[in-house]
C-alpha atoms as a PDB file:
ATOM      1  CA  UNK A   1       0.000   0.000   0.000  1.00  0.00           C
ATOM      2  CA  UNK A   2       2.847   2.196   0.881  1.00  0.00           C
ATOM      3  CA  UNK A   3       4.238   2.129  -2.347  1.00  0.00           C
ATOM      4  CA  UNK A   4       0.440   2.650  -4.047  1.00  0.00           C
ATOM      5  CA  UNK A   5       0.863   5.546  -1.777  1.00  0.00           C
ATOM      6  CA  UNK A   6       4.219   7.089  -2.910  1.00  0.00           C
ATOM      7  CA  UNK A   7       3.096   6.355  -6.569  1.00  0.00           C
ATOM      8  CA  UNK A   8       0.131   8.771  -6.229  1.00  0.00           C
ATOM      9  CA  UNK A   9       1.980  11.516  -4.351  1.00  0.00           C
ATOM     10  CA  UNK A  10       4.621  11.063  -7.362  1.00  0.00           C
ATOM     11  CA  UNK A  11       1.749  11.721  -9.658  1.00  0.00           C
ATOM     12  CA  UNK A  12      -0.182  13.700  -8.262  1.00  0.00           C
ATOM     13  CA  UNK A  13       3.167  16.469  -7.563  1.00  0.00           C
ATOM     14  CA  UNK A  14       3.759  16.340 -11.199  1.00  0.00           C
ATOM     15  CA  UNK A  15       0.703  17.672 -12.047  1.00  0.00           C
ATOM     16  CA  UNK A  16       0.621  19.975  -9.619  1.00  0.00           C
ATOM     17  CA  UNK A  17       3.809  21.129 -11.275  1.00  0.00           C
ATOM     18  CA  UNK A  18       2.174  22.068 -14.814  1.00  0.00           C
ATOM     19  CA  UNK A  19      -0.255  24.175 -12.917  1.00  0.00           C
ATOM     20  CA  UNK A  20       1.216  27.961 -14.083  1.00  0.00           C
ATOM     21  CA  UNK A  21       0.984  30.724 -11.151  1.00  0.00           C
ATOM     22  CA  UNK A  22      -1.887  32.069 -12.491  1.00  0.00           C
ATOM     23  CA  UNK A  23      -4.360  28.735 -12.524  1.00  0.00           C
ATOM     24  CA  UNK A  24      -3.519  28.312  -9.307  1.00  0.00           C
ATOM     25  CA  UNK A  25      -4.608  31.964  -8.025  1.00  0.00           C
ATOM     26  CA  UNK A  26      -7.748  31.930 -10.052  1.00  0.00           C
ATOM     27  CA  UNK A  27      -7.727  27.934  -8.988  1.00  0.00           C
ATOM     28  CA  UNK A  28      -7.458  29.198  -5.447  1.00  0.00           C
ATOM     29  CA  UNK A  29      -9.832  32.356  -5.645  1.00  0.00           C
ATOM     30  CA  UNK A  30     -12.897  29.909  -7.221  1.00  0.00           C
ATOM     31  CA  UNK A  31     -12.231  27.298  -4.005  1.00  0.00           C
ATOM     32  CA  UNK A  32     -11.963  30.326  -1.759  1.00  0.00           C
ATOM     33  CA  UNK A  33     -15.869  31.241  -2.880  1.00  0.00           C
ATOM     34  CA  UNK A  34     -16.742  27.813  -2.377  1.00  0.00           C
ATOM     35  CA  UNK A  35     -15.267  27.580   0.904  1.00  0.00           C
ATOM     36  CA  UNK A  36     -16.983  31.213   2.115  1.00  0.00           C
ATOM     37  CA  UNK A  37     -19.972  29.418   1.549  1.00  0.00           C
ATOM     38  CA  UNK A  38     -19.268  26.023   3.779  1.00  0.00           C
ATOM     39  CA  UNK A  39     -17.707  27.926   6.349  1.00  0.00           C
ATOM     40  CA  UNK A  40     -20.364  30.253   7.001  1.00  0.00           C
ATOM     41  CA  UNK A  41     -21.301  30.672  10.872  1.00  0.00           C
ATOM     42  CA  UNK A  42     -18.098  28.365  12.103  1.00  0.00           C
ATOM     43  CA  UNK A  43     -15.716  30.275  14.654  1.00  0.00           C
ATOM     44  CA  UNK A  44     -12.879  29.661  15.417  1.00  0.00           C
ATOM     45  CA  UNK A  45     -11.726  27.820  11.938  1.00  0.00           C
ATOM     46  CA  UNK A  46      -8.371  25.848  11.494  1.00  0.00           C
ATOM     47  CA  UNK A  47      -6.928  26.633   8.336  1.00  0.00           C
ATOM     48  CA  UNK A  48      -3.568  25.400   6.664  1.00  0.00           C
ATOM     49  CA  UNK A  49      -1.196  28.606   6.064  1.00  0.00           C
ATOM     50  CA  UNK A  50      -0.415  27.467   2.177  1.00  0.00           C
ATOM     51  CA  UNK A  51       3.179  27.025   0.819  1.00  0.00           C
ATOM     52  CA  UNK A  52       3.863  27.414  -3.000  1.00  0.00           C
ATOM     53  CA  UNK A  53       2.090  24.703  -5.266  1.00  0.00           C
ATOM     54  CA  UNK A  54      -1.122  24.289  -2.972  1.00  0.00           C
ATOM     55  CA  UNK A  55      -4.433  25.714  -2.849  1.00  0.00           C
ATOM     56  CA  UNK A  56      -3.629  29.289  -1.666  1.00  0.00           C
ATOM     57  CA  UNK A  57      -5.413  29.918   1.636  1.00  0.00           C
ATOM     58  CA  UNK A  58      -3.963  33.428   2.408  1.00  0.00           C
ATOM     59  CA  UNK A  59      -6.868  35.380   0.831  1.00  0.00           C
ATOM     60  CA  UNK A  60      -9.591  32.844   2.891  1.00  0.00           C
ATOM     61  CA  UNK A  61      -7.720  33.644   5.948  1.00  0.00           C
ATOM     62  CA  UNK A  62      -7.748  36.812   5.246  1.00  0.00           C
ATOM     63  CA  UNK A  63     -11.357  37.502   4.381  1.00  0.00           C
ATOM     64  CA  UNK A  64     -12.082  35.185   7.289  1.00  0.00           C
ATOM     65  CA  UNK A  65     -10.272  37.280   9.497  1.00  0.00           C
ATOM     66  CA  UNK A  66     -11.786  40.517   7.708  1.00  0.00           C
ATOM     67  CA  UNK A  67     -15.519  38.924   9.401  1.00  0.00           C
ATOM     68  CA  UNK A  68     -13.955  38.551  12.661  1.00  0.00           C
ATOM     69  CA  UNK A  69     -13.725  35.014  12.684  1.00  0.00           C
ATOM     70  CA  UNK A  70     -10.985  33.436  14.689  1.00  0.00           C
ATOM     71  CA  UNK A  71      -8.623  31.841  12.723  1.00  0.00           C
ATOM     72  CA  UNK A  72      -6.672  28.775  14.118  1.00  0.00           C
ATOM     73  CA  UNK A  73      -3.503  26.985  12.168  1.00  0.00           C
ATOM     74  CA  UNK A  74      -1.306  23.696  12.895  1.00  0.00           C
ATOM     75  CA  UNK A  75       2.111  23.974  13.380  1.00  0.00           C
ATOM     76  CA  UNK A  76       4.091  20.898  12.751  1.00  0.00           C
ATOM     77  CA  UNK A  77       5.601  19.103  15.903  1.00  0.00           C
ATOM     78  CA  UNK A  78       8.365  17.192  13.681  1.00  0.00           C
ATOM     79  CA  UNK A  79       9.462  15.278  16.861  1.00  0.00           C
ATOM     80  CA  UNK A  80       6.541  14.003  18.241  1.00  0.00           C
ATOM     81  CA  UNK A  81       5.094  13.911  14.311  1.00  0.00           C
ATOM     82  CA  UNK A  82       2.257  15.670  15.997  1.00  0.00           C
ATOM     83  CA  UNK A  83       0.102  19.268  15.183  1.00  0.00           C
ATOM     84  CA  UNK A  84      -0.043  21.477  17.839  1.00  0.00           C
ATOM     85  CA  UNK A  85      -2.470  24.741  17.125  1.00  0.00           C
ATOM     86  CA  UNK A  86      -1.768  28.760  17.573  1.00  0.00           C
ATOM     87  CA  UNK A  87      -4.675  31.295  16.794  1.00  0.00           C
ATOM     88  CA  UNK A  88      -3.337  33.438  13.930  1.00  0.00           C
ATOM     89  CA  UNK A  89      -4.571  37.547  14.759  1.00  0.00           C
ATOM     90  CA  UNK A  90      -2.267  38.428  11.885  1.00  0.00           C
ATOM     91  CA  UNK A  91      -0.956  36.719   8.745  1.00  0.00           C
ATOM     92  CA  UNK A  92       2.161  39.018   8.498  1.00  0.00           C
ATOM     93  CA  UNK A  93       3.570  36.794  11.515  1.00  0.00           C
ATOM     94  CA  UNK A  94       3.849  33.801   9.367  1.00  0.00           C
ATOM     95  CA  UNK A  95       7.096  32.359   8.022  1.00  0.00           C
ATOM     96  CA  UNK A  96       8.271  29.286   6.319  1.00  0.00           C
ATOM     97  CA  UNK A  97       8.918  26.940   8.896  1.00  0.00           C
ATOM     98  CA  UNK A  98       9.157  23.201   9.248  1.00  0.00           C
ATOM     99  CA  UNK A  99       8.716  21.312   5.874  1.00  0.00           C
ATOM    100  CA  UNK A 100       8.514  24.869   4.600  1.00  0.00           C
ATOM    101  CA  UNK A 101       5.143  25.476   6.052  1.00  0.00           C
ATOM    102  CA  UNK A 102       4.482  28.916   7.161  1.00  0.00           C
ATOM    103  CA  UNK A 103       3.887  29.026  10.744  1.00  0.00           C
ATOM    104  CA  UNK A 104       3.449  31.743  13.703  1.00  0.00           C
ATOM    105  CA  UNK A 105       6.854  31.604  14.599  1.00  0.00           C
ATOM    106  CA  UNK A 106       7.731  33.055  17.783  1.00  0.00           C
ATOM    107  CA  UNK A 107       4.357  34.519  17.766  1.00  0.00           C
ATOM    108  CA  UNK A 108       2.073  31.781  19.066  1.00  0.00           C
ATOM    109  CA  UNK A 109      -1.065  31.887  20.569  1.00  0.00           C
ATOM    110  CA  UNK A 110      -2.210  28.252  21.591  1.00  0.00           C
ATOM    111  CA  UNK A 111      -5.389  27.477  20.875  1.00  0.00           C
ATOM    112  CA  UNK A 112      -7.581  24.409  22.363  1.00  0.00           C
ATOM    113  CA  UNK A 113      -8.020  22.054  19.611  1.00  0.00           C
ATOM    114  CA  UNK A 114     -11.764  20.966  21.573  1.00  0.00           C
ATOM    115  CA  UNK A 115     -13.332  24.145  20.596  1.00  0.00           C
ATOM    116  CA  UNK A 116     -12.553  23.856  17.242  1.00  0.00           C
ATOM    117  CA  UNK A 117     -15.776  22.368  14.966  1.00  0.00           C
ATOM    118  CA  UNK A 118     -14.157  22.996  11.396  1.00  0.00           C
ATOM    119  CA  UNK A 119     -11.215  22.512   9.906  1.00  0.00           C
ATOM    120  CA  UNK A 120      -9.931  22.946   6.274  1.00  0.00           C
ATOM    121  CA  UNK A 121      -7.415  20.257   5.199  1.00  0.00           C
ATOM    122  CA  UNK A 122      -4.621  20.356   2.437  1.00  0.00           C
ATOM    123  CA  UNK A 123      -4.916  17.297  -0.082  1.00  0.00           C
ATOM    124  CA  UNK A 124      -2.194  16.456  -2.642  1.00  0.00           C
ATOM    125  CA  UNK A 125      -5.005  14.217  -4.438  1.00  0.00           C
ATOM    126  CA  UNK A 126      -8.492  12.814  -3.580  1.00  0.00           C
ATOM    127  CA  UNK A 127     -11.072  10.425  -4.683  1.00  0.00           C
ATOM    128  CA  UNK A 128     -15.148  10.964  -4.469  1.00  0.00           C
ATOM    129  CA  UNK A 129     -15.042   8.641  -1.097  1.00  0.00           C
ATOM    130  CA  UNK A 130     -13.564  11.573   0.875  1.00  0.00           C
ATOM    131  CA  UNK A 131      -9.913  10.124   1.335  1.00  0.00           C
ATOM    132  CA  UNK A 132      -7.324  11.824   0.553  1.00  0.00           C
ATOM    133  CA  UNK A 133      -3.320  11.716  -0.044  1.00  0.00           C
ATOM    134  CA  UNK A 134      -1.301  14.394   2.365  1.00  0.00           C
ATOM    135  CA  UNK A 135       2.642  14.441   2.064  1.00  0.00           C
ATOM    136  CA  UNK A 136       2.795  10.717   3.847  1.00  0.00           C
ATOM    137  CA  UNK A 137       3.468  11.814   7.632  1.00  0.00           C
ATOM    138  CA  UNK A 138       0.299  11.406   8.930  1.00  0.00           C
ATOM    139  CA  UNK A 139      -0.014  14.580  10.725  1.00  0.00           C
ATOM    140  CA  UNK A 140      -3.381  15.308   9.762  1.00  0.00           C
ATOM    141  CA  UNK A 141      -4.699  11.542  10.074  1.00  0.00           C
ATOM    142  CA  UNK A 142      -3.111  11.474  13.645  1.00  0.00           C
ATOM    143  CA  UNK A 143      -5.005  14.795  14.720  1.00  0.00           C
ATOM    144  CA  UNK A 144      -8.153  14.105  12.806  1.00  0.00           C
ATOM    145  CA  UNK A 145      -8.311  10.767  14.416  1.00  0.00           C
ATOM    146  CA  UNK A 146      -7.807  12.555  17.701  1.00  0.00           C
ATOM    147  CA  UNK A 147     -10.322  15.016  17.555  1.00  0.00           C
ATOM    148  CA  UNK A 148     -12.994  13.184  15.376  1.00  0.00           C
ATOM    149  CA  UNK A 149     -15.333  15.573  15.961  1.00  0.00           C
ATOM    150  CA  UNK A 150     -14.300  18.562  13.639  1.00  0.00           C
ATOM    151  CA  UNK A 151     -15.852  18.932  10.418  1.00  0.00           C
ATOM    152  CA  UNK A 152     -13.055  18.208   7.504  1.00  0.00           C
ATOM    153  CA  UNK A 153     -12.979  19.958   4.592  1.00  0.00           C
ATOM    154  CA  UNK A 154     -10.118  19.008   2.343  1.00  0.00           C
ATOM    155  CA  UNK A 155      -9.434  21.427  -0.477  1.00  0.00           C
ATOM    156  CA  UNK A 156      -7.600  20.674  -3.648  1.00  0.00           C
ATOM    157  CA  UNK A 157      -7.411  21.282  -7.348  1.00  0.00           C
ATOM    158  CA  UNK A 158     -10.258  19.500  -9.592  1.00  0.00           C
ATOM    159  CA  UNK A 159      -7.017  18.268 -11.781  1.00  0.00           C
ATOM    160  CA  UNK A 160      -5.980  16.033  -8.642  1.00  0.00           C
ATOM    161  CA  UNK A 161      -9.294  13.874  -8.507  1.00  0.00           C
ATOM    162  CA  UNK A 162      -8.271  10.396  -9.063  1.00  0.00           C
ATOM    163  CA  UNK A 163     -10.554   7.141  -9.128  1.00  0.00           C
ATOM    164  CA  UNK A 164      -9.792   5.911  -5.793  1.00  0.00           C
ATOM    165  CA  UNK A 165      -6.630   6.378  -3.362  1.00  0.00           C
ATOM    166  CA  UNK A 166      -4.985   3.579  -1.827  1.00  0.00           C
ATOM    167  CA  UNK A 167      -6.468   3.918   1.643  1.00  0.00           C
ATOM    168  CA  UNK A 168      -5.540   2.282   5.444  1.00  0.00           C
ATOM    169  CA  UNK A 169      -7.918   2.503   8.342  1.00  0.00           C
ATOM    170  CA  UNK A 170      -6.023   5.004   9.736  1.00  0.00           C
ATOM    171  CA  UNK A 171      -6.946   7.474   7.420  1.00  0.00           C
ATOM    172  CA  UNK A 172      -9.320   9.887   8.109  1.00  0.00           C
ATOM    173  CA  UNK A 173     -12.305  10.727   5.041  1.00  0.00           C
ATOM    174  CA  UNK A 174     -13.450  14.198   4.582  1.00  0.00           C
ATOM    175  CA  UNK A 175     -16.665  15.110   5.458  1.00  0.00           C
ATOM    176  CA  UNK A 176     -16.790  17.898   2.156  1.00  0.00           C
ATOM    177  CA  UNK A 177     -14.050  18.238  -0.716  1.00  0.00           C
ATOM    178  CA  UNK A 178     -13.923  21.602  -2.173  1.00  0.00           C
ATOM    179  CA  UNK A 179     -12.409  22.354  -5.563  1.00  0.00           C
ATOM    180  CA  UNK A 180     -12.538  25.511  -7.787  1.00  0.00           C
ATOM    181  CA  UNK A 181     -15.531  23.273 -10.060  1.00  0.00           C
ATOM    182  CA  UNK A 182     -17.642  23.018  -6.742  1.00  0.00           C
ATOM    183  CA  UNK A 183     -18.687  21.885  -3.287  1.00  0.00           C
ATOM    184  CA  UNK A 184     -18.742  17.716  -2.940  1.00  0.00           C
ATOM    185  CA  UNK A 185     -20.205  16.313  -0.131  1.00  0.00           C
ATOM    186  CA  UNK A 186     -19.288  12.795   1.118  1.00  0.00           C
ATOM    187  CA  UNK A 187     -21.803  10.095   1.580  1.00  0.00           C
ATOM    188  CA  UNK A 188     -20.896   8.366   4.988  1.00  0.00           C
ATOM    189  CA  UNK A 189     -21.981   5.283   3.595  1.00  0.00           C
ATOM    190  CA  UNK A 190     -19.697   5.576   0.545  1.00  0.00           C
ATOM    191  CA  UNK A 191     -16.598   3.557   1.011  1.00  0.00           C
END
């Protein structure tokens, strides 16, 4: 499965790679409306702070912000391969951290991860089931699984839909897959 696994990520990164700067803004912008829309009424929200090549989440943050909803975002705990969580008051505090993730450094603000009902998910590719392939650490399967009680949104490009990824039962489905085409909701029976 592992190697399934690796395969994917393989493909899935090299098509990530034709995407020019400018599909992935207007890429980014279409799944930001989307998201607006899902979002609506949930405070705080956990958001990934994007890194080049993903859906871009800085103008969502943002805009969430801009409503005066509390924004929450993981930062990577390499050794214990765990997320811990800081509330993010502004975005100008973020810089490319672990993995090259942009994180709060040295301006933290820990936030509970029990009060947190939503959180937005980055997915390197995804199938109609609701699973999805991260970078292969298993940060967000370990916290999901920890805190099953969030709503999961995982957000990707429509170009990184595949037929069905090579899943374990420790990984966590989405509840709602957003692309810049739409909203998709996940059957719970689906599987």
């Amino acid at each position: 499965m592992g190697h399934d696994k690796e395969a994917a990520r393989e493909r899935a990164r090299a098509i990530r790679c034709r995407l020019t700067p400018a599909e992935i803004s207007s890429h980014s912008a279409a799944i930001r409306r989307h998201l607006l829309g899902v979002i609506d009424g949930a405070d705080p929200v956990m958001v990934y702070a994007s890194k080049p090549g993903e859906v871009d989440t800085s103008g969502l943050i943002e805009r969430l912000l801009a409503r005066g909803i509390r924004i929450v975002v993981p930062i990577i705990e390499q050794e214990t391969r765990t997320l811990r969580l800081s509330f993010l008051r502004d975005p100008g505090v973020l810089r490319p951290s672990t993995f090259s993730v942009p994180e709060p450094v040295g301006c933290e603000i820990p936030a509970d991860p029990s009060g947190i009902d939503l959180v937005v998910v980055p997915m390197m590719a995804f199938d109609r089931r609701g699973f999805r392939l991260g970078y292969g650490a298993g940060y967000y399967d370990r916290f999901l699984s920890d805190h099953p009680g969030m709503m999961k949104i995982g957000v990707a490009f429509s170009c990184l839909e595949v037929d069905r990824i090579p899943a374990d039962e420790h990984d966590v489905r989405m509840d709602v897959i957003v692309t810049e085409d739409g909203v998709v909701e996940i059957s719970p029976r689906e599987s």
